[in-house]
Each structure stands twice: as C-alpha cells, then as structure tokens.
Protein backbone atom coordinates (compact mmCIF):
# COMPACT_ATOMS: atom_id res chain seq x y z
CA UNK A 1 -123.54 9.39 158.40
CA UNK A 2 -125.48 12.07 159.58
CA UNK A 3 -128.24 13.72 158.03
CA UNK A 4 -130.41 16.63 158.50
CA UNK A 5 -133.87 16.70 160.62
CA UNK A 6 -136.34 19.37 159.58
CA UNK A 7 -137.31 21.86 161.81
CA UNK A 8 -136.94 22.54 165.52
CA UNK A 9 -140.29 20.51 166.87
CA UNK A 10 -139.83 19.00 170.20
CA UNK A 11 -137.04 21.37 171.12
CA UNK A 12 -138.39 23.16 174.04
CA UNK A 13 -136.23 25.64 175.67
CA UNK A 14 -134.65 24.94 179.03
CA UNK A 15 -135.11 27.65 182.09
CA UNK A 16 -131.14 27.85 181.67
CA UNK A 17 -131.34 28.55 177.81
CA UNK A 18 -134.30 30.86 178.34
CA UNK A 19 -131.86 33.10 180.56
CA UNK A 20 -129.26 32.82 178.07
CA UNK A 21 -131.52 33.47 175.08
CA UNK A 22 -132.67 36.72 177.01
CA UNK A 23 -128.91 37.87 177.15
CA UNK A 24 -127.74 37.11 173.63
CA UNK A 25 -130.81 37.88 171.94
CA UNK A 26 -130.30 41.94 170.44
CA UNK A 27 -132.50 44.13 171.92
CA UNK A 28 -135.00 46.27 170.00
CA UNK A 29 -132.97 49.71 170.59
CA UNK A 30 -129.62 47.59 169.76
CA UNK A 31 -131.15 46.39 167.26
CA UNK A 32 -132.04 49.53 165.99
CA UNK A 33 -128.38 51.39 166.56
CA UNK A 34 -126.48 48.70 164.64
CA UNK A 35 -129.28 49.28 161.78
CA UNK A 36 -128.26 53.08 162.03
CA UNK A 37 -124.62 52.46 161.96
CA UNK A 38 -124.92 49.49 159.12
CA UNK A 39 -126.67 52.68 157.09
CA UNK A 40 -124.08 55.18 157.61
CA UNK A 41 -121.24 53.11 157.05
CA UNK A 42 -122.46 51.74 153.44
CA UNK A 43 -123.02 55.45 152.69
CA UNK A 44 -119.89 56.63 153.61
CA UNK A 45 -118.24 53.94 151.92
CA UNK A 46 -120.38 54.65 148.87
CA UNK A 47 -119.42 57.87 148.55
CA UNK A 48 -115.63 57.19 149.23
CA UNK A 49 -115.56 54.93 146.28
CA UNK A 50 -117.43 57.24 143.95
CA UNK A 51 -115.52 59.81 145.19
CA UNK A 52 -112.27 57.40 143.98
CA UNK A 53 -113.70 56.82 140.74
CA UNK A 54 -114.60 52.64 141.20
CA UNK A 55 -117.00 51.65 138.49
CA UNK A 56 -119.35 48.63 138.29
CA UNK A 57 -119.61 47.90 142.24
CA UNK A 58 -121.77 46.85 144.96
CA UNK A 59 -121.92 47.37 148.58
CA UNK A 60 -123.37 44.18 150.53
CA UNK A 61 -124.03 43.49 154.46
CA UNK A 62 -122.38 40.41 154.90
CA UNK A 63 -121.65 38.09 157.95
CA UNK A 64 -123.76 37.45 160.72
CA UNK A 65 -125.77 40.53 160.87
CA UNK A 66 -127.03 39.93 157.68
CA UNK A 67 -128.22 36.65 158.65
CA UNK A 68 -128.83 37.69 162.10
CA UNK A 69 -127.33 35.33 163.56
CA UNK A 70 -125.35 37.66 165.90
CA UNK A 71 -124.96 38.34 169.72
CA UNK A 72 -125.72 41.11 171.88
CA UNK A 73 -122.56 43.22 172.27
CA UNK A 74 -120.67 41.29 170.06
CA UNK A 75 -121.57 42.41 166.60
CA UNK A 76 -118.69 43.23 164.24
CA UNK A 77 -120.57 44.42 160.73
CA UNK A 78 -119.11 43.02 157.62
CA UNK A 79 -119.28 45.25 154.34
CA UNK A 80 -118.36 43.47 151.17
CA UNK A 81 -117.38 45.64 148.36
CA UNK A 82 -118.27 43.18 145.44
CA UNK A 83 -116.37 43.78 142.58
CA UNK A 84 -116.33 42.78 139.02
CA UNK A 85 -114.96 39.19 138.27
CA UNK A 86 -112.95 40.25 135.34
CA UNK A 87 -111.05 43.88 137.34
CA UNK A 88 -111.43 42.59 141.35
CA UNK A 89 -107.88 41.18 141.64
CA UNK A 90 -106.32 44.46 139.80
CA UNK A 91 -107.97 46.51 141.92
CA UNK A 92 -107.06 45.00 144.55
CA UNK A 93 -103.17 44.70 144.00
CA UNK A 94 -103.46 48.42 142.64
CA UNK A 95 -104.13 49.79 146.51
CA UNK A 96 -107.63 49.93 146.43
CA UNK A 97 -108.12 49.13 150.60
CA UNK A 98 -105.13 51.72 151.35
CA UNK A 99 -107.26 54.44 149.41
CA UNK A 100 -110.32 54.01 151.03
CA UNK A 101 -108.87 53.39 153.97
CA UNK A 102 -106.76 57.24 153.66
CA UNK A 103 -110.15 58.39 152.73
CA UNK A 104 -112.09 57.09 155.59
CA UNK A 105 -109.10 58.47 157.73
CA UNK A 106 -109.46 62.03 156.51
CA UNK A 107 -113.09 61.84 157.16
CA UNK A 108 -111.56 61.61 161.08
CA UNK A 109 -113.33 58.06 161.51
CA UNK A 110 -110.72 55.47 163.59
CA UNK A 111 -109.96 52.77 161.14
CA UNK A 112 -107.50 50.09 161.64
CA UNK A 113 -105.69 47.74 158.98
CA UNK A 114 -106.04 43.82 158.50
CA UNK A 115 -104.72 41.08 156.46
CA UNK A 116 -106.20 38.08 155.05
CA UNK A 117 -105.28 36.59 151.72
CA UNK A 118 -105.72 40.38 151.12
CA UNK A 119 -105.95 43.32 152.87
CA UNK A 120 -108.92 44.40 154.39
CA UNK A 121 -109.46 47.70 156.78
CA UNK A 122 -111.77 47.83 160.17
CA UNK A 123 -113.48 51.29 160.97
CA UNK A 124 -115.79 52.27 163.60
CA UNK A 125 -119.21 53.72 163.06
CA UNK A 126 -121.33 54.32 165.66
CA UNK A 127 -119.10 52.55 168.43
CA UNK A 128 -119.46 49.14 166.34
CA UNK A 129 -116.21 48.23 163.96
CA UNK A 130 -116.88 48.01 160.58
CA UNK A 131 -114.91 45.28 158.23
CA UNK A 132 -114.25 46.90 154.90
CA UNK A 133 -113.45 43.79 152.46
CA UNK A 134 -113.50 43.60 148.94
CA UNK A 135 -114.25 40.53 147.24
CA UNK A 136 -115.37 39.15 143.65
CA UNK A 137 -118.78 39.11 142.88
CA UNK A 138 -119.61 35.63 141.68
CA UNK A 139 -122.47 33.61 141.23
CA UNK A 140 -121.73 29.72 141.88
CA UNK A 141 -118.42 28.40 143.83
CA UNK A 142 -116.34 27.56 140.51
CA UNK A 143 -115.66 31.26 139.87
CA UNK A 144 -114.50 32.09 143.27
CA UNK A 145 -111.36 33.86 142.91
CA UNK A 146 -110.39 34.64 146.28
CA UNK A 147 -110.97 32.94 149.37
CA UNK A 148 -114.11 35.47 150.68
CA UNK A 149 -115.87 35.39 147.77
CA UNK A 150 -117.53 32.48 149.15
CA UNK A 151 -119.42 34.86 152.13
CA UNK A 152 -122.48 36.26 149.73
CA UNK A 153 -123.09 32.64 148.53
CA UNK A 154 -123.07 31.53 152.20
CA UNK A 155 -125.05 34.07 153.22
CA UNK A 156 -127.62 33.60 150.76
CA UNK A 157 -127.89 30.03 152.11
CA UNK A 158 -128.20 30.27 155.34
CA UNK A 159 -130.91 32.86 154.84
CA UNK A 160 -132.92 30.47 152.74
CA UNK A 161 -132.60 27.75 154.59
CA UNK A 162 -132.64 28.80 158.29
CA UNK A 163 -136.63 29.83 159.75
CA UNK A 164 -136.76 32.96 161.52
CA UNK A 165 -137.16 30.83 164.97
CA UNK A 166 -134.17 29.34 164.11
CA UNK A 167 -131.98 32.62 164.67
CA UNK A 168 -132.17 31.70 168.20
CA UNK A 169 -130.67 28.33 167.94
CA UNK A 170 -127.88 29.69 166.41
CA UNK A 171 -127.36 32.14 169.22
CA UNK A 172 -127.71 29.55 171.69
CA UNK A 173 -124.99 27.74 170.03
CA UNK A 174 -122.70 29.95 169.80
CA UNK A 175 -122.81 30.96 173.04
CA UNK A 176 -122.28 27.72 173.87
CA UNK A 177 -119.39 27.08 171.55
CA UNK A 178 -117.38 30.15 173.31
CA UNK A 179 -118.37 29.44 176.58
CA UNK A 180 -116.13 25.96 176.30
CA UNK A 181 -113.43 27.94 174.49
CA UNK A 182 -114.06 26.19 170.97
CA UNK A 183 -115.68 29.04 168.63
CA UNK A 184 -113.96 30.23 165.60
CA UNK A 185 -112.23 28.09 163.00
CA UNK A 186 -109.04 31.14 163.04
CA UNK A 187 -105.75 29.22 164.19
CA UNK A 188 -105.72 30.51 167.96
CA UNK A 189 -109.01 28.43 168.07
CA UNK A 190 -108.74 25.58 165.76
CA UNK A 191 -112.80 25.30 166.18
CA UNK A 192 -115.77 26.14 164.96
CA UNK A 193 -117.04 28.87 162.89
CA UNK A 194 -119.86 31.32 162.81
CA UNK A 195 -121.10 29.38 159.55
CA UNK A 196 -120.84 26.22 160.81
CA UNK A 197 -122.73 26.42 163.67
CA UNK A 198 -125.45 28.24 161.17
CA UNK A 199 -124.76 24.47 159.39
CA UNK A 200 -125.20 22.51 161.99
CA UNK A 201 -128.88 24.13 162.98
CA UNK A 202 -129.65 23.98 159.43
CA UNK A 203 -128.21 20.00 159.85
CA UNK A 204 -130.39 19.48 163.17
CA UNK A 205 -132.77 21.74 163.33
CA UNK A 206 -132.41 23.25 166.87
CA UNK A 207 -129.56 23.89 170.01
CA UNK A 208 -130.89 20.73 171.73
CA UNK A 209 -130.57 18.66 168.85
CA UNK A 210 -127.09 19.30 168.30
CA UNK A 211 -125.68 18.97 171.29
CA UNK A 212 -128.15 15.26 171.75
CA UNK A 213 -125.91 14.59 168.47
CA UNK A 214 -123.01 15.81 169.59
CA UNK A 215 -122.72 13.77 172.90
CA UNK A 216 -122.62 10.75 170.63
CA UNK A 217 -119.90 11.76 167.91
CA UNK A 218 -116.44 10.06 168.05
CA UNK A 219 -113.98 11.44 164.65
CA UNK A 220 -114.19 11.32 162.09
CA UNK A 221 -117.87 12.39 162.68
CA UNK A 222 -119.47 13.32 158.95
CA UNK A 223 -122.46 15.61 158.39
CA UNK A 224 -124.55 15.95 155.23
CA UNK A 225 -126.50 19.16 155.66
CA UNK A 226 -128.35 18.49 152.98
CA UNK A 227 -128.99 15.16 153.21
CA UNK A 228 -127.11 14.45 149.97
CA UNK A 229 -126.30 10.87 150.44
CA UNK A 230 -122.28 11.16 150.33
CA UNK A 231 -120.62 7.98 150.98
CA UNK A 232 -118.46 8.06 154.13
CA UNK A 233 -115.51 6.35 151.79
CA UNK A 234 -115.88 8.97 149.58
CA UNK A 235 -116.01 11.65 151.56
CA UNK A 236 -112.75 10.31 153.47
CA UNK A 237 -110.91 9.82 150.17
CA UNK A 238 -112.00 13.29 149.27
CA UNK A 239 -111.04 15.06 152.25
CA UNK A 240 -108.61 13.12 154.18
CA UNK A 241 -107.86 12.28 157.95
CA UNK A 242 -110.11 14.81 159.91
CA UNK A 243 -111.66 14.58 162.80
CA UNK A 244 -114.92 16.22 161.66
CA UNK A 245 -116.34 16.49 157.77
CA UNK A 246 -119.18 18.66 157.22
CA UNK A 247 -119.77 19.73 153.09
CA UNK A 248 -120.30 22.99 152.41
CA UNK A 249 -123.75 22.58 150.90
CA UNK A 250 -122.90 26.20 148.72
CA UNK A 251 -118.87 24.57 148.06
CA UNK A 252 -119.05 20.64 148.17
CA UNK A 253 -115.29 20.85 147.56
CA UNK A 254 -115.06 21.98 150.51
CA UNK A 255 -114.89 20.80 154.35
CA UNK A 256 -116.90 23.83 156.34
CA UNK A 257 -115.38 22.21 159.65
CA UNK A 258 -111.59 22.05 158.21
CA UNK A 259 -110.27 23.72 160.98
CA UNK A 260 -111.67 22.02 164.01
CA UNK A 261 -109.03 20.03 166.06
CA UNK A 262 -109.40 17.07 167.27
CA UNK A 263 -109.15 18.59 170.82
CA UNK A 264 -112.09 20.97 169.96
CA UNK A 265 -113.83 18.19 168.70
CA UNK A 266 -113.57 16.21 172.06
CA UNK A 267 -113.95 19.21 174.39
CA UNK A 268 -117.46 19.97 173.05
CA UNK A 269 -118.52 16.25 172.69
CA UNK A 270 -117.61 16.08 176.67
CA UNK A 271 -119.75 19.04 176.97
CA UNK A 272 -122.66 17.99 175.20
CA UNK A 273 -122.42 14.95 177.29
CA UNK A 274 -122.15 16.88 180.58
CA UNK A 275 -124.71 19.36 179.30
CA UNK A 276 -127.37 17.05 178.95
CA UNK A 277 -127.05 15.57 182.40
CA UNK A 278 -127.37 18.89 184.21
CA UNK A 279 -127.75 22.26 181.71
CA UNK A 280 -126.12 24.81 183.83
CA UNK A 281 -125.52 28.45 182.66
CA UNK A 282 -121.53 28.00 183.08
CA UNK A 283 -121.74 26.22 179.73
CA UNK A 284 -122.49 29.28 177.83
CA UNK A 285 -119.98 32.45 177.52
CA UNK A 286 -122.22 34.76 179.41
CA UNK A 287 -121.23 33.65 182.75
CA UNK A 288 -117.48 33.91 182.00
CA UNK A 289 -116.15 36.36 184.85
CA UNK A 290 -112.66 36.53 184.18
CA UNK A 291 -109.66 37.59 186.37
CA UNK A 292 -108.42 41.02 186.49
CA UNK A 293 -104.79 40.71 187.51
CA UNK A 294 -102.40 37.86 187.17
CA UNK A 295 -101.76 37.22 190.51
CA UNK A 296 -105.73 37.09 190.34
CA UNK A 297 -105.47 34.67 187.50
CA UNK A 298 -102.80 32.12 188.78
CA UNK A 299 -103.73 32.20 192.63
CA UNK A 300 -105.20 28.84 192.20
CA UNK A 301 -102.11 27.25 191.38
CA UNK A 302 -100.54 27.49 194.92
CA UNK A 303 -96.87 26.92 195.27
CA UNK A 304 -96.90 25.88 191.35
CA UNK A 305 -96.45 28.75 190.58
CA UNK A 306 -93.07 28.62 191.08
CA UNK A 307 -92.56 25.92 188.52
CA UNK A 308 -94.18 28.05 185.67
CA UNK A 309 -92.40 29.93 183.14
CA UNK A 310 -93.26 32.95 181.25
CA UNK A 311 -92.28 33.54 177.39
CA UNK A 312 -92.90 36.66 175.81
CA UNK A 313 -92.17 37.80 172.29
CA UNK A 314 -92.66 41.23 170.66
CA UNK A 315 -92.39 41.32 166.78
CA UNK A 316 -90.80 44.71 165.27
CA UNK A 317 -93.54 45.94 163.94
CA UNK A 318 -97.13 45.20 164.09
CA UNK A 319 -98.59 41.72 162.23
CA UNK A 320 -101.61 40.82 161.88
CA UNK A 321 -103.09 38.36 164.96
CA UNK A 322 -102.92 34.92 163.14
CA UNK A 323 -99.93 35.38 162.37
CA UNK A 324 -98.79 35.95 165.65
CA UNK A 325 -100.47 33.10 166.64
CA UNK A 326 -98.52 30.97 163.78
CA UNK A 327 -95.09 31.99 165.61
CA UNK A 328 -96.29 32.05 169.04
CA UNK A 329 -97.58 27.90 168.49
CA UNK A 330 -94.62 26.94 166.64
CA UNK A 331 -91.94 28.71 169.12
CA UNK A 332 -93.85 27.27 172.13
CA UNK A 333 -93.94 23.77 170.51
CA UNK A 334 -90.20 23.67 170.10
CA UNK A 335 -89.51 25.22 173.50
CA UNK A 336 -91.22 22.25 174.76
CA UNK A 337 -89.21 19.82 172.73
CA UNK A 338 -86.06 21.40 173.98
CA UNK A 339 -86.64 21.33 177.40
CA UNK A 340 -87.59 17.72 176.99
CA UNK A 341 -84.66 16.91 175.46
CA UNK A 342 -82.69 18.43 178.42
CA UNK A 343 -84.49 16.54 181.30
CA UNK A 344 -86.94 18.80 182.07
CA UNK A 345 -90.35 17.19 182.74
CA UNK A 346 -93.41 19.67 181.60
CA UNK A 347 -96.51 19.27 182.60
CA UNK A 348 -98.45 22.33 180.64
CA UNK A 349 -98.01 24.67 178.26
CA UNK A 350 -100.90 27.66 176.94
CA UNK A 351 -99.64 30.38 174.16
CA UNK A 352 -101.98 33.63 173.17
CA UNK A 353 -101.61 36.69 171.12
CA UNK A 354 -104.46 38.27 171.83
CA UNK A 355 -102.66 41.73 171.04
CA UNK A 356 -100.71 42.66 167.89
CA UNK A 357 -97.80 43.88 169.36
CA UNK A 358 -97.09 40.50 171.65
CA UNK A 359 -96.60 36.83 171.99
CA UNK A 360 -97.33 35.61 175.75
CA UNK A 361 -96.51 31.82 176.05
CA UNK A 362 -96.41 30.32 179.79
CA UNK A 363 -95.26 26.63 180.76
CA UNK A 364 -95.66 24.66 183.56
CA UNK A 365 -93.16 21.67 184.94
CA UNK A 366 -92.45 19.58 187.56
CA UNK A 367 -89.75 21.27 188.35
CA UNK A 368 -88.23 24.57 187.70
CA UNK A 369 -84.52 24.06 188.94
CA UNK A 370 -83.99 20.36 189.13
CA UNK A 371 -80.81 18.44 191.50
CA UNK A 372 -77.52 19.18 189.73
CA UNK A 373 -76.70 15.65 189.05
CA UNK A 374 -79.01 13.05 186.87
CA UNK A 375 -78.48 9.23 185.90
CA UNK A 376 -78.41 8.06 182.74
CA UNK A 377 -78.19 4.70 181.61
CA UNK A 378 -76.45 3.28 179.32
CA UNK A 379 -76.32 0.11 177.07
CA UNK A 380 -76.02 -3.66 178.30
CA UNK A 381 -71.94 -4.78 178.85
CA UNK A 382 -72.32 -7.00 175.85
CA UNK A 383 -73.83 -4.49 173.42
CA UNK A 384 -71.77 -2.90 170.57
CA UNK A 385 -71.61 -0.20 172.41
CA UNK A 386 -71.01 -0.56 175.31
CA UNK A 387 -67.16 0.32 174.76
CA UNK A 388 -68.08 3.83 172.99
CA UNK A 389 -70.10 4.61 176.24
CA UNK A 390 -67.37 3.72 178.31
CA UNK A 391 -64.65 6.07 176.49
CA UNK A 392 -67.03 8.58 176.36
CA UNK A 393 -68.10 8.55 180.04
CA UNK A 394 -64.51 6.74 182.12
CA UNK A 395 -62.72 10.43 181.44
CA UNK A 396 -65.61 12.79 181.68
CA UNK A 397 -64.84 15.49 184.67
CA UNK A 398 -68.58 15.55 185.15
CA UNK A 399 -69.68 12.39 185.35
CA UNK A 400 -69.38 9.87 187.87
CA UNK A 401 -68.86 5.87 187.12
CA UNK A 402 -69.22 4.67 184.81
CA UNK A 403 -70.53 1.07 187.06
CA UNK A 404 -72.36 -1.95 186.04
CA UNK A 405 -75.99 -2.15 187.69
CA UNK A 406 -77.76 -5.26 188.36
CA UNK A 407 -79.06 -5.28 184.85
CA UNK A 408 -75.64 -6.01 183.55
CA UNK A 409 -76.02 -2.36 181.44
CA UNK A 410 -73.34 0.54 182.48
CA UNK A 411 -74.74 4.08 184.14
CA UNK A 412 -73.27 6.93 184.53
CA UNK A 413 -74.17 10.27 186.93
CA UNK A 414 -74.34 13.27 184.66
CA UNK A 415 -73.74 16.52 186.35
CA UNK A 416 -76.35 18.68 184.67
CA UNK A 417 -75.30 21.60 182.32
CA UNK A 418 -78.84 23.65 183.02
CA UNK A 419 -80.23 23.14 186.14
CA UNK A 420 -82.58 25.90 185.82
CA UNK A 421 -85.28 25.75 183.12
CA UNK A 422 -84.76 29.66 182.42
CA UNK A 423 -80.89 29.36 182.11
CA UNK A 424 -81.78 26.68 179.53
CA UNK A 425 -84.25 28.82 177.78
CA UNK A 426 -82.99 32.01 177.29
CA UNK A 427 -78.91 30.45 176.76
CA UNK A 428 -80.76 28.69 173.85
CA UNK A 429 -83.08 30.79 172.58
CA UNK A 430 -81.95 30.66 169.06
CA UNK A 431 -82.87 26.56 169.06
CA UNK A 432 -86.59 27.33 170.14
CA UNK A 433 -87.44 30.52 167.98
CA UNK A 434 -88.65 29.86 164.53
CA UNK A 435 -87.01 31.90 161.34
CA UNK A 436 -90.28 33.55 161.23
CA UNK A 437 -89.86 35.02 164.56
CA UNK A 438 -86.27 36.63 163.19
CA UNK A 439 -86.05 40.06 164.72
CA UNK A 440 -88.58 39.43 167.67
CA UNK A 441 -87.80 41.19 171.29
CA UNK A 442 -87.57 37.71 173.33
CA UNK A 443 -87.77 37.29 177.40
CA UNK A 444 -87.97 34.65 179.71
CA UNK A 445 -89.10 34.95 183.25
CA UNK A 446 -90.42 33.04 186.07
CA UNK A 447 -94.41 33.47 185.69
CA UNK A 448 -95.18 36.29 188.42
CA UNK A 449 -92.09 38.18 187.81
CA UNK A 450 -92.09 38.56 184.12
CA UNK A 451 -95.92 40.17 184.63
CA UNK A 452 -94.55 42.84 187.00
CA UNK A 453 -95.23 46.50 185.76
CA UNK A 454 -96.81 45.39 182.62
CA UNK A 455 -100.27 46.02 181.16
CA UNK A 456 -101.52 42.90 181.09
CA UNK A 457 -104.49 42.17 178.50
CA UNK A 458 -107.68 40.39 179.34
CA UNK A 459 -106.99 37.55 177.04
CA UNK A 460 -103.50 37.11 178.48
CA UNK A 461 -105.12 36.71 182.08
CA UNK A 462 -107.29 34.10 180.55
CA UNK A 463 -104.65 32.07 179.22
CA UNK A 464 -102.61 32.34 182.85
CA UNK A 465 -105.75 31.46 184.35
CA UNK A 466 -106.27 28.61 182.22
CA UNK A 467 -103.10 26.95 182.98
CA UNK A 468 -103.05 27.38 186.19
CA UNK A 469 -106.78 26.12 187.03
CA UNK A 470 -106.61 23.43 183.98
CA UNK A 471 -110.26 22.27 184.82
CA UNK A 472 -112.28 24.68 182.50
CA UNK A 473 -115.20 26.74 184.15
CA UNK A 474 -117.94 23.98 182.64
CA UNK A 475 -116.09 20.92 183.90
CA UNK A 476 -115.74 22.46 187.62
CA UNK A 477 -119.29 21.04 188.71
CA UNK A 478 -118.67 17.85 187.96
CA UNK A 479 -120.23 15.06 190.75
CA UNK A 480 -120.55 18.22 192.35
CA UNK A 481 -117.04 18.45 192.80
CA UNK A 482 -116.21 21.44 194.97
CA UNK A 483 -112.02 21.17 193.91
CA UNK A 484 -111.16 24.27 191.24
C-alpha cells in the first residue's frame, strides 16, 4: 500500500529537469495572453447565454489552467457552464451546445463540435481553443449526474491540496508521461491523466519521488492519496483486476487510474527505472523531433519495409476521435487474428486516428508473400481421426500426400489459397471490419505505396515511425547502445 509523503523536501532538481522546467514552465507574457483570452471567452460566452435566455448559471475555468498545472504551448482552456441540478440534463437534450455554438459562429469565431457523454463545442479565442462544456453544478460526488460534473470538485482539490511549488512537479511529470507515449487516460492512450498525475504529486510530494516509487511498482500497484488506510483486499474486491488502483480522494467510488493499461503501466515503470540511472532530456516530450515524411519515418526499417502493410479506413462522415479509435483497435485486432489464422506470421501491428476523417492502421510480418505451398500436420495413424483426415486430404487437387512421418501422424502439403497478405486482406475484408465500421471507405496497400500522394498527418508519421524503429526514443541509450 502506498501512502502519501508531505511535501517536496529533499527533491532537488536535476540540471536535466531544470532545462525542462525552463521549457514547460508558461512564460510571464504567455501567461498573460491565455489570461486575456480566458477573459474574453467567459464574456462572450456570458453574453451568448443571456442573450439565449439561460437562467440560474455559472461560468467556471476548469481544467488545468485553473489549477495551473499546464504546459507551455499546450494549453487548451476548459469553460464549464454549471447548470442547475434540477434543469442541466433538459437543457442539455433541448440543444443547448448547438445554440451557443450557432451563436458563437455568427459572432465569426472558428468553433468546432465534440462529443462526450454529451456534446460539447471547441472555439478559438485568441489562437488558444476554448472547450465549451456544460455540466451540473453539484456539491459532493453522490449528486453527480453526468460524467464531468466531477471536474469543479477535482479542481477544487487539487487546488487545496497541491503548494504553489508543487505546480512544477506536475509539469515535470507530465512532460515526462508524454515523452514515453503514456499521457492521457482517452482510449488511443490507455494511460494516465492530467488529474492523476496532479494525484500522484499530491500522493508523493514531488517529480523525483514518483518516479523513485514508480521504478519499484509491479500491478496491481495501489495508492491512497490520502493516506486513508484502504485495505488492499478491499480495494481489489471493490475495483477488480487492474493493474493500477488509485481512489479518487473527491469520488472514492472511483479508480482515478481506470484507464491505464497494463502496458502503460510497465512502459513508465521501465522508465522510471532507466531514468534514475542516467536522467537524460529524451525522457521528457520536449525533445521529441518527429519525422516529416513517411519515407522519413520508416527509413529505419530497411528492407522491412516490404513486409509492412498499410490499412486505412475513412468513416462517411466525421466522428468524433475516440470513436475512431474504438473501430480502428477493434478492426486492427481482428485483422491480426485473421491473418494468423491463414499462416501469416506478424510480428507488429500500431493503429492511430489522429484525424477525424481517417483510420491509419500499419502491420508488420515476417513475410509479406509467403511460398505457395505449406505443411500441415495431421493427427497420429491410430487417432479417431485419422480416417476423416485422410478422406479429406487423399482427393484434394491441392494437396500433396497425404504420408506417414516418422512420428507415426499423417501430413499433408497444402497449396496455399492467399499467398499474399494483401490478397488475403482486402478478399476478406468483410471478416476483419467490425459492424461499427459499416459504411467505412476501406484500402489496403503495401506500406510506402498506400502513403503516395496523400497528406500525411504528424501523428500518422509517428505511428509509422514507431513501428518501424520499435525501440522508443527513451530506450535508444541504453548501455549506450548506438543500434536505433
């Protein structure tokens, strides 16, 4: 069980952290813009909803610039309109986000639509996008309604609990947490969120005390933030078979680190560990530099590139990201499966959709076009069935044998109905797509070709680059390996 330490004595910065403190830190004129455009956006969205007639509401900051706990460049500004308790939801389903957002439109402001449990809209103010969400106003976590009413409460703790110093530690961590690919608990991550890295300075006081703690967690690793003397069997019993349990000190019905994987989970404990033998600035997001074409992205791979396939699917219409990111995981999963099932040995597999209007899923095997013929064995001679694989196989125009090997059991040569790991895919596309992708634009195309002549988003580059380099950027040092 892990419990909280007080303060952040005895965490002295490294020189790496001060560089990456001095890049993530807001400066004073940044500082100063988002305060201007934070200002002008609650007005205008005060006067929209006057202007629509809304009674009995109130316009909050939310998220991490309210806490500031955010990173320079990076700021998204969340503005809660809190609602009564008794009206929210029937505002809500009556339209209330399509009229402000019509009204924000007409204003001639860029604003963009989103979808949660509910819809929310995204505007820009001042060159930083503004998150329009209305919520429930409630006071304690039994009257939440829907599933952001939570954010005030959260914010309130994490403001009363964190010290000012401590703003810092969160950056640090954060940065941290992106630059090994496992920030944000949304399902293209499967890690962890802005709060919970807020928790887990609350939990430890300081950057260099989580990741001391983190080096030494194996699942299911359980922290008390509070300090609240939950039983590990209870909490187990209470939240079932995940790799990390941290209660929500505001919610203690509910797991804050719900969504991190297991694979999260181990990629920063292998951090921490590596982090603490030799803090290098690779660890942290800032020195990402990531490729800028895909030839760019996959030259690393060498000749295996020509054992890579691309997958891309374009909904319709335009869905929101996650769940894009539902269909995307699911269709890749079951591509997988099938080309398993037909002798094809993968190696890899990645899947983004870092855009709405695409799906770009890319997998890697040992071999792309295999030989035309494959053995398969069958049962022993004195099995039960050894007579049904004999009937099946003795008049089969493409096989060859049956025989008897020197295990007594009869194989066969199979001539192979896909020999080419496209062929298979696209001939079969209907046993790999999910119903949910019904409708979708599918194509599949070796790796490099299926990129030709297409705008290719930053995100999407990452995600070639990834599997084609597999070693992530922090792990590339390691022993002072010099191999990508």
């Amino acid at each position: 069980m892990k419990t909280g330490i007080a303060g952040s004595s005895g965490c002295p910065h490294t020189k790496v952290e001060k560089q990456v403190l001095a890049m993530v830190a807001p400066t004073t004129g940044e500082r100063e813009k988002a305060r201007k455009a934070v200002e002008e956006a609650t007005r205008l969205l005060d006067a929209v909803l006057k202007e629509l007639g809304v009674k009995d509401y109130e316009v909050r900051v939310e998220g991490s610039y309210a806490k500031d706990t955010w990173l320079s460049g990076e700021l998204d500004i969340d503005l809660f309109i809190l609602l009564p308790r008794s009206k929210c939801l029937d505002l809500i389903h009556a339209g209330l986000i399509d009229q402000i957002e019509e009204k924000l439109a007409k204003l001639g402001l860029r604003t963009e639509r989103r979808y949660a449990q509910h819809p929310y809209a995204r505007v820009l103010v001042h060159s930083y996008w503004v998150e329009v969400v209305p919520a429930c106003r409630v006071e304690k976590p039994g009257e939440v309604v829907t599933a952001v009413d939570r954010t005030p409460l959260h914010t309130r703790y994490i403001l009363g609990r964190l010290e000012p110093h401590q703003r810092d530690e969160v950056r640090l961590l954060k940065s941290f947490l992106k630059g090994i690919g496992v920030y944000g608990a949304e399902i293209a991550v499967e890690g962890f969120s802005g709060y919970l890295a807020e928790l887990l300075i609350a939990a430890y006081g300081c950057f260099r005390n989580v990741i001391a703690e983190a080096a030494k967690w194996k699942p299911p690793v359980i922290v008390d933030v509070n300090g609240a003397g939950y039983s590990r069997k209870e909490l187990l019993e209470k939240f079932g078979d995940k790799p990390m349990i941290v209660v929500d000190p505001v919610d203690p019905s509910r797991n804050a680190a719900a969504a991190v994987s297991t694979r999260s989970l181990a990629e920063l404990v292998l951090a921490a560990k590596m982090y603490l033998r030799e803090p290098r600035m690779e660890f942290f997001h800032v020195a990402r530099t990531p490729p800028t074409t895909p030839q760019q992205a996959v030259a690393s791979s060498g000749e295996r590139v020509s054992n890579m396939v691309l997958l891309l699917l374009e909904p319709p219409q335009r869905v929101p990201p996650d769940t894009l990111w539902g269909v995307g995981k699911r269709a890749l999963r079951l591509a997988v499966n099938l080309l398993e099932r037909w002798g094809f040995h993968v190696i890899d597999y990645r899947v983004t959709a870092c855009t709405e209007g695409r799906i770009l899923a890319c997998i890697e095997l040992e071999e792309r076009v295999t030989p035309p013929y494959t053995l398969h064995r069958g049962p022993p001679a004195w099995s039960g069935h050894a007579l049904r694989f004999l009937e099946k196989y003795a008049t089969d125009p493409n096989a060859y044998g049956p025989w008897i090997d020197e295990e007594g059991r009869l194989v066969v040569i199979r001539a192979r109905r896909y020999q080419d790991a496209i062929h298979l895919l696209r001939d079969r596309a209907w046993e790999w797509l999910p119903g949910s992708a019904s409708g979708y634009k599918v194509e599949v195309h070796p790796l490099l070709q299926g990129l030709l002549e297409r705008r290719i988003e930053e995100c999407e580059l990452e995600c070639l680059a990834s599997l084609a380099v597999k070693k992530p950027a922090w792990m590339r040092r390691l022993y002072h390996s010099q191999k990508p």
